[in-house]
PDB file of N, CA and C in Angstrom:
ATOM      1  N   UNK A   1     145.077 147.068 -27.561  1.00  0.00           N
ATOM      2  CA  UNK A   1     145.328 147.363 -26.170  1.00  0.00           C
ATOM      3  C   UNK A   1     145.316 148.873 -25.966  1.00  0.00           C
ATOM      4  N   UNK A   2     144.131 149.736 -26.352  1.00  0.00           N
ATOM      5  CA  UNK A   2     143.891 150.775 -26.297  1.00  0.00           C
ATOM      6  C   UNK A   2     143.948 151.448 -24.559  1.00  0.00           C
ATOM      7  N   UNK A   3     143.633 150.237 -23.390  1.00  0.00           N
ATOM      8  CA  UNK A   3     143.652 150.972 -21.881  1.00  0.00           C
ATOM      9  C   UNK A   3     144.608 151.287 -21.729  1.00  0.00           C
ATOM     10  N   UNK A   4     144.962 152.849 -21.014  1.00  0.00           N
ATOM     11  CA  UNK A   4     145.801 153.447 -20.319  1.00  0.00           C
ATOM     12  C   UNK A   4     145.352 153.233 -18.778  1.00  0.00           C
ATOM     13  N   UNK A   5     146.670 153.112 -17.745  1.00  0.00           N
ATOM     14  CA  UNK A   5     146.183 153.333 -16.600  1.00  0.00           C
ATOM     15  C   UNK A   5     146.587 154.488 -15.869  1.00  0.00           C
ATOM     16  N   UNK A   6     145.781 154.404 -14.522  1.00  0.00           N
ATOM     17  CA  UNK A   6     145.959 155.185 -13.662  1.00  0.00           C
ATOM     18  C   UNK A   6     147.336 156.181 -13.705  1.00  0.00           C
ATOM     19  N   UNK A   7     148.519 155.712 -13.399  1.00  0.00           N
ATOM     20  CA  UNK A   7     149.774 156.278 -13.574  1.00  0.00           C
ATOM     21  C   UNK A   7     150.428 156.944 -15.129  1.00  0.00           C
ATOM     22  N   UNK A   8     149.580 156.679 -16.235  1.00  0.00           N
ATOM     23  CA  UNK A   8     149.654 157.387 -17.313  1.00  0.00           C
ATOM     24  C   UNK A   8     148.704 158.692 -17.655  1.00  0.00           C
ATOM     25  N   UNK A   9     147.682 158.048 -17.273  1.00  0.00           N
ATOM     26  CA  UNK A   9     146.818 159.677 -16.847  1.00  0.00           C
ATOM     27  C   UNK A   9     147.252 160.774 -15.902  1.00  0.00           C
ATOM     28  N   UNK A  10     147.830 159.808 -14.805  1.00  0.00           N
ATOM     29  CA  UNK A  10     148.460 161.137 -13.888  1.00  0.00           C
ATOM     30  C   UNK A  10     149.813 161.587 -14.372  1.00  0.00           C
ATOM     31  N   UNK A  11     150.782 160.938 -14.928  1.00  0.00           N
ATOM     32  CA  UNK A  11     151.162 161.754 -15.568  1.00  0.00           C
ATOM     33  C   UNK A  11     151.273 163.174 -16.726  1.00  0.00           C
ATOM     34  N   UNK A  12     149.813 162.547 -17.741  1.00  0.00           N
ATOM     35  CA  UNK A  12     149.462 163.432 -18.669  1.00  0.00           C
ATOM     36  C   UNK A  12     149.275 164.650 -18.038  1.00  0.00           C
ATOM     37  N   UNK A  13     148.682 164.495 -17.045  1.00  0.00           N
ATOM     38  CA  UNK A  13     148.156 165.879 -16.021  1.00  0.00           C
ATOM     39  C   UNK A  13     148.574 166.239 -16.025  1.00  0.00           C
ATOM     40  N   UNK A  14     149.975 165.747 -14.893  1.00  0.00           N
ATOM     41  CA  UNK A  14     150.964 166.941 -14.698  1.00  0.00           C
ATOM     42  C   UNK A  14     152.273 167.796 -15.766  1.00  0.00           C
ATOM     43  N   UNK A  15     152.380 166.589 -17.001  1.00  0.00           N
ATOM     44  CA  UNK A  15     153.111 167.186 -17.600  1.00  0.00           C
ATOM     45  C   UNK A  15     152.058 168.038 -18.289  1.00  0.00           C
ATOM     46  N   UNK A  16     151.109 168.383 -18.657  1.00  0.00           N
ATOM     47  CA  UNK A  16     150.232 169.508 -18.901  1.00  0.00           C
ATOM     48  C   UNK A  16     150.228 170.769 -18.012  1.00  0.00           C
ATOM     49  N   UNK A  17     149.894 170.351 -16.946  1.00  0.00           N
ATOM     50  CA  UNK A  17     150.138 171.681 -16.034  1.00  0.00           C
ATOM     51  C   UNK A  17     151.391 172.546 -16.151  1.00  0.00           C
ATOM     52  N   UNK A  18     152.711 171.390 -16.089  1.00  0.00           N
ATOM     53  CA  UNK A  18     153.837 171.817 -16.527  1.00  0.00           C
ATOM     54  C   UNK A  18     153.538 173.008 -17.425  1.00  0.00           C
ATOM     55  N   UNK A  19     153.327 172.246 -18.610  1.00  0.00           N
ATOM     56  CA  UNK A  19     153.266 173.118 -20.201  1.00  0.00           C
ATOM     57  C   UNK A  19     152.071 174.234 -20.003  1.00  0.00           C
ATOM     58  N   UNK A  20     151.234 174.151 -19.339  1.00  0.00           N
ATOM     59  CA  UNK A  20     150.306 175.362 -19.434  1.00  0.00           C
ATOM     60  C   UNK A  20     150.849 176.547 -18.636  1.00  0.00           C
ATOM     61  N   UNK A  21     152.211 176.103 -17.709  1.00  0.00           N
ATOM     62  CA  UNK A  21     152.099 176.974 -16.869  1.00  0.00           C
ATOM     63  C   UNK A  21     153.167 178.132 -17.163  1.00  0.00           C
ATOM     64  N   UNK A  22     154.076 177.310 -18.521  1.00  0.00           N
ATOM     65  CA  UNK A  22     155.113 177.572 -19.500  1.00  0.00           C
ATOM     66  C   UNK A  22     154.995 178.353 -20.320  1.00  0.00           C
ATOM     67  N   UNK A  23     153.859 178.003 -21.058  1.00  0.00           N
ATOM     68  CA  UNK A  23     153.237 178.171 -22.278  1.00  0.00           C
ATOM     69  C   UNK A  23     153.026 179.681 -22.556  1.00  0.00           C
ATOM     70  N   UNK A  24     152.265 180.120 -21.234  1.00  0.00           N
ATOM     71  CA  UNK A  24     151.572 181.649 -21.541  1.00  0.00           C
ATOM     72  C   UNK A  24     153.008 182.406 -21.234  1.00  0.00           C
ATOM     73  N   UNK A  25     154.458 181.857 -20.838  1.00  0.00           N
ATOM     74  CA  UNK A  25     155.600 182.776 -20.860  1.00  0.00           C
ATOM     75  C   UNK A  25     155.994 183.002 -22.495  1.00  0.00           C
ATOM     76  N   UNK A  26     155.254 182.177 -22.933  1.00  0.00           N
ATOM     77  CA  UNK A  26     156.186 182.788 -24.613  1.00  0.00           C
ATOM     78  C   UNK A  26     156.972 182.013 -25.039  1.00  0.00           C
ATOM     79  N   UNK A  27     157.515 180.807 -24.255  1.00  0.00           N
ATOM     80  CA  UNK A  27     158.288 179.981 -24.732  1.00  0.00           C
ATOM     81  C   UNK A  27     158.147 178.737 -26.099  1.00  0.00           C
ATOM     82  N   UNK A  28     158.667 178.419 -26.655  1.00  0.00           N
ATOM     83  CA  UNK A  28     158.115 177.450 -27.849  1.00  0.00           C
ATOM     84  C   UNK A  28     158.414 175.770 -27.196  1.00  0.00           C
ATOM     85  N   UNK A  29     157.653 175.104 -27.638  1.00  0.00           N
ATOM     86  CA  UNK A  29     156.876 173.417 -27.267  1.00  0.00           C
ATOM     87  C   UNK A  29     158.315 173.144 -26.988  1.00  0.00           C
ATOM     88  N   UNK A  30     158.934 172.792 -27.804  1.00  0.00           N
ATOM     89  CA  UNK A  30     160.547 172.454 -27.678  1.00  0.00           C
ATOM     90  C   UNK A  30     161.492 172.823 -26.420  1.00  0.00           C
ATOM     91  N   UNK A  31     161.426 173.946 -25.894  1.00  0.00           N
ATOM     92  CA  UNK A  31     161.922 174.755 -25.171  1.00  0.00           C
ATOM     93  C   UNK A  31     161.499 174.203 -23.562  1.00  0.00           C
ATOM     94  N   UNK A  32     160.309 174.289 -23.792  1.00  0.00           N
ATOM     95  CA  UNK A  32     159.493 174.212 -22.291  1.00  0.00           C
ATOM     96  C   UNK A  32     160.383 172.007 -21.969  1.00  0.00           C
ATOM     97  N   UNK A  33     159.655 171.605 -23.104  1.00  0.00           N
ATOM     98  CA  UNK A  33     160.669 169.998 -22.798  1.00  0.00           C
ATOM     99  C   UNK A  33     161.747 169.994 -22.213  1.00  0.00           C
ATOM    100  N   UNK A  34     162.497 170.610 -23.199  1.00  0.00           N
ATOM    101  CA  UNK A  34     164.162 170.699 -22.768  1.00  0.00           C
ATOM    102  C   UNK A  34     164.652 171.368 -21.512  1.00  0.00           C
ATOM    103  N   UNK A  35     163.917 172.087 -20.863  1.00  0.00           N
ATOM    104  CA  UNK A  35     163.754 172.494 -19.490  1.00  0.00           C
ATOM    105  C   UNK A  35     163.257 172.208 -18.413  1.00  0.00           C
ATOM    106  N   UNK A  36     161.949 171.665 -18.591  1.00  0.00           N
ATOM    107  CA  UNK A  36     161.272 171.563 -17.654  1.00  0.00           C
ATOM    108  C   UNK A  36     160.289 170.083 -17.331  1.00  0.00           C
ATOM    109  N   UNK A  37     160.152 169.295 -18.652  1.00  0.00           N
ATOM    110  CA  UNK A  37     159.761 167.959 -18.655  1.00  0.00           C
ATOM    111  C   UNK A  37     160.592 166.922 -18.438  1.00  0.00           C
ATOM    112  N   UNK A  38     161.877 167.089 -19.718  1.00  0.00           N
ATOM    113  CA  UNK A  38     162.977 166.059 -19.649  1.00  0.00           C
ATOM    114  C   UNK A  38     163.410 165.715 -18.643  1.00  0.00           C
ATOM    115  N   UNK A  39     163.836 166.929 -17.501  1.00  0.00           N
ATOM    116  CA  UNK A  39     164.263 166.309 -16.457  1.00  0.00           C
ATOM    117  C   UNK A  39     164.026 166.077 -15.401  1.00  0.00           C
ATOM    118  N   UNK A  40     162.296 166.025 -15.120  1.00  0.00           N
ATOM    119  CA  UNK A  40     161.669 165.462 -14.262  1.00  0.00           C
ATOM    120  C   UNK A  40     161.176 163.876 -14.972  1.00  0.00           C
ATOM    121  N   UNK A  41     160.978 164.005 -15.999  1.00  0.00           N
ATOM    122  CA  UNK A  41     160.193 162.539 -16.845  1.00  0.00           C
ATOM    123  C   UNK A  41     161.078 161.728 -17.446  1.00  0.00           C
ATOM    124  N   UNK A  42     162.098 162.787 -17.951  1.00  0.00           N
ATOM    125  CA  UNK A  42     162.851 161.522 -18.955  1.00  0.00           C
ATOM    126  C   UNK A  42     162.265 160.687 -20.280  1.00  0.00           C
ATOM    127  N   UNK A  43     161.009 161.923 -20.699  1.00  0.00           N
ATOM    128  CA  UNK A  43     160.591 161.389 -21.898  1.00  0.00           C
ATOM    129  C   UNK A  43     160.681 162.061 -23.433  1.00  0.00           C
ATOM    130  N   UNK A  44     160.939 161.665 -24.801  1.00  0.00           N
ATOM    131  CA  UNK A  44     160.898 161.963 -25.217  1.00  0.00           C
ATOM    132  C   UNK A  44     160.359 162.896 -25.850  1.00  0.00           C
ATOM    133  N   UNK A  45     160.619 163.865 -26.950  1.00  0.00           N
ATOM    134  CA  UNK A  45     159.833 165.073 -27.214  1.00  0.00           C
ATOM    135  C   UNK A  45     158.671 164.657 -27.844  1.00  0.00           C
ATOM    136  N   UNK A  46     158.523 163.602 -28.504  1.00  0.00           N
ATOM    137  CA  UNK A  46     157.662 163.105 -29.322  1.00  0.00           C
ATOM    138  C   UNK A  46     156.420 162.709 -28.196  1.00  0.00           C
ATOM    139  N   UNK A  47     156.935 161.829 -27.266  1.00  0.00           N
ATOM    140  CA  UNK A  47     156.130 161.271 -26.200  1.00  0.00           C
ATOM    141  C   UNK A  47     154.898 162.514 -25.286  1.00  0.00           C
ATOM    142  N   UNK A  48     156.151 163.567 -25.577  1.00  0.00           N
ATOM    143  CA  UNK A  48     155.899 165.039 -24.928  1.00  0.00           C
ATOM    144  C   UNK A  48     154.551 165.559 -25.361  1.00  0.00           C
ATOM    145  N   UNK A  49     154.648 165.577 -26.655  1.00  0.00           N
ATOM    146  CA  UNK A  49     153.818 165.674 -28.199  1.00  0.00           C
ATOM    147  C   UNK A  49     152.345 164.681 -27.394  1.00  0.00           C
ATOM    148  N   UNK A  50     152.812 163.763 -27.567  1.00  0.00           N
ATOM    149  CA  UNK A  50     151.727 162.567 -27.095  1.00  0.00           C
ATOM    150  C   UNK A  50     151.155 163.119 -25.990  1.00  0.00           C
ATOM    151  N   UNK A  51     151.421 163.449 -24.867  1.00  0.00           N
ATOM    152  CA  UNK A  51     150.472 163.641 -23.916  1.00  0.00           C
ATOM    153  C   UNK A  51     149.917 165.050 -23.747  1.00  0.00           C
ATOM    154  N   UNK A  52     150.658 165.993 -24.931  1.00  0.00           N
ATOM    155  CA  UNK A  52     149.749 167.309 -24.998  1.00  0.00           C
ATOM    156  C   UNK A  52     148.304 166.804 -25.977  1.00  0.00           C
ATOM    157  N   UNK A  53     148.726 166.089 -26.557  1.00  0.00           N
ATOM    158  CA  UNK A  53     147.407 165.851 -27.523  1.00  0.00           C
ATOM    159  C   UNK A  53     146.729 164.653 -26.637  1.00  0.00           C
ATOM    160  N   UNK A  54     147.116 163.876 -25.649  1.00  0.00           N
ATOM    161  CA  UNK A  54     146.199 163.281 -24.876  1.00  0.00           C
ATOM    162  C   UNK A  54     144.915 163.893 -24.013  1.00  0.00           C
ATOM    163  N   UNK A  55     145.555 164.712 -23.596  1.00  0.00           N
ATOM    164  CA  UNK A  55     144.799 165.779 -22.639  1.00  0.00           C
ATOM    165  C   UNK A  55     143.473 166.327 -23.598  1.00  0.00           C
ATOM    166  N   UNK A  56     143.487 166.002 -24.762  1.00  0.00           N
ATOM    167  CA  UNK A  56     142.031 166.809 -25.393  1.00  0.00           C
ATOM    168  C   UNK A  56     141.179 165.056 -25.727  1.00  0.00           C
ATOM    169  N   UNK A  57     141.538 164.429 -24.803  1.00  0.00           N
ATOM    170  CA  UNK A  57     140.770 163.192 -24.863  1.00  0.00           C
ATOM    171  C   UNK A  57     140.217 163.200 -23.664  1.00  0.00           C
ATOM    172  N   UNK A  58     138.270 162.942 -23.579  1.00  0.00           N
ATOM    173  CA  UNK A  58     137.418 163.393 -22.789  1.00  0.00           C
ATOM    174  C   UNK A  58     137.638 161.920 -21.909  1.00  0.00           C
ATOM    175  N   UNK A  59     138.241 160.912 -22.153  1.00  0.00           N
ATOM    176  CA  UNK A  59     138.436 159.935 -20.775  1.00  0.00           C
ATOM    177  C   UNK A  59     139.953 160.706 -19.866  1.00  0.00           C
ATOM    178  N   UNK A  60     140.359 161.355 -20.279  1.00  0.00           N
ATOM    179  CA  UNK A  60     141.557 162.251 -19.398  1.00  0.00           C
ATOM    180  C   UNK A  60     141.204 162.950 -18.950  1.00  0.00           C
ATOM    181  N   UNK A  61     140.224 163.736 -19.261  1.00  0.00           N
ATOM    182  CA  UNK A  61     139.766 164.605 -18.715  1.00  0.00           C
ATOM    183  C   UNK A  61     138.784 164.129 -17.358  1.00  0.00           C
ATOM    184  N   UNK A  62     137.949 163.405 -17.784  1.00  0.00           N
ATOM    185  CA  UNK A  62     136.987 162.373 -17.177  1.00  0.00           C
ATOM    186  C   UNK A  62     137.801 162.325 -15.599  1.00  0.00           C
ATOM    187  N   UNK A  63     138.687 161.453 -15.689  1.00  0.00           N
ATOM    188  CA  UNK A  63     139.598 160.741 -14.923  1.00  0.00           C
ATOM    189  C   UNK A  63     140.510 161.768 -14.116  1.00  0.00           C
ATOM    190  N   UNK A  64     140.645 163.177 -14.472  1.00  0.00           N
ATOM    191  CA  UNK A  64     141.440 164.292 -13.995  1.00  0.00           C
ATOM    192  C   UNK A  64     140.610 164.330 -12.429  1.00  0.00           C
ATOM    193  N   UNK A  65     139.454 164.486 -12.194  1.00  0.00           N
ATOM    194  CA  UNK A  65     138.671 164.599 -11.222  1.00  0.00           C
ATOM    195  C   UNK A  65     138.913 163.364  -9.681  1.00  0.00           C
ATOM    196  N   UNK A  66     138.677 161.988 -10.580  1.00  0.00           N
ATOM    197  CA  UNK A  66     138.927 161.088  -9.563  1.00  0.00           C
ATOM    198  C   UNK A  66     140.048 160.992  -9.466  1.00  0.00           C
ATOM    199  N   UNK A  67     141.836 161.213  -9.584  1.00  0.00           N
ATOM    200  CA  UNK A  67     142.661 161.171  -9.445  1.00  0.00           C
ATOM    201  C   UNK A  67     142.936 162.198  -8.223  1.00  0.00           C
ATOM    202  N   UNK A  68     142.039 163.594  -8.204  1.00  0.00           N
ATOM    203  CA  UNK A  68     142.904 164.402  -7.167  1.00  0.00           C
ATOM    204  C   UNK A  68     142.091 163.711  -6.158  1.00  0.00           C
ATOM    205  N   UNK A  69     142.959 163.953  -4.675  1.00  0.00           N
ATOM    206  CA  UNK A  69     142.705 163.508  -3.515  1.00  0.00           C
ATOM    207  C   UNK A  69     142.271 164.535  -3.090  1.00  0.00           C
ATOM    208  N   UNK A  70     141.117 163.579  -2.009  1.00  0.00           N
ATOM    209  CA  UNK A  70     140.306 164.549  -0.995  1.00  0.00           C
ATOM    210  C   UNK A  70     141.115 164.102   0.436  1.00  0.00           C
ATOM    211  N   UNK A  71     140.588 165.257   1.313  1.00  0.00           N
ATOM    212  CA  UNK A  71     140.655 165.079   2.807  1.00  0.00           C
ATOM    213  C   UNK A  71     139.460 164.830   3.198  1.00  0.00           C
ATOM    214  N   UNK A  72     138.213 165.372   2.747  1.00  0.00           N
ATOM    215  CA  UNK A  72     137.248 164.789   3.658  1.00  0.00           C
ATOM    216  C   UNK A  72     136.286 163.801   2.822  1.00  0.00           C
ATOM    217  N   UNK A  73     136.333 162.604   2.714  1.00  0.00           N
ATOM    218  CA  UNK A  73     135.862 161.876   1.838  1.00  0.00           C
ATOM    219  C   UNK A  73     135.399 160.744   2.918  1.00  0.00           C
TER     220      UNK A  73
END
């Protein structure tokens, strides 16, 4: 049961954006969780782990595109 859906990809996103937006402050992987993921997600650090290394999977990436919303469509 390898499919992920819709609502797990959009999550990966944003907890990525999160971490990228963290990341270039200098802070360490651990740090940025305990601040700024945990208590919007409520997920584990490990899980945390999981969706930074999801994001270098080309169906996440794929799928990053049709997830954002348009206005004039």
């Amino acid at each position: 049961m390898d499919y992920k859906g819709c609502s797990y990809e959009k999550r990966v996103i944003e907890v990525n954006e999160i971490y990228d937006e963290y990341a270039k402050t200098g802070l360490s992987n651990r740090e940025i969780w305990r601040r700024y993921i945990y208590p919007i997600y409520g997920i584990s650090e490990k899980t945390f782990y999981n969706y930074i290394n999801a994001m270098a999977n080309p169906k996440v990436i794929a799928r990053k595109d049709a997830l954002q919303l348009s206005l004039f469509d």
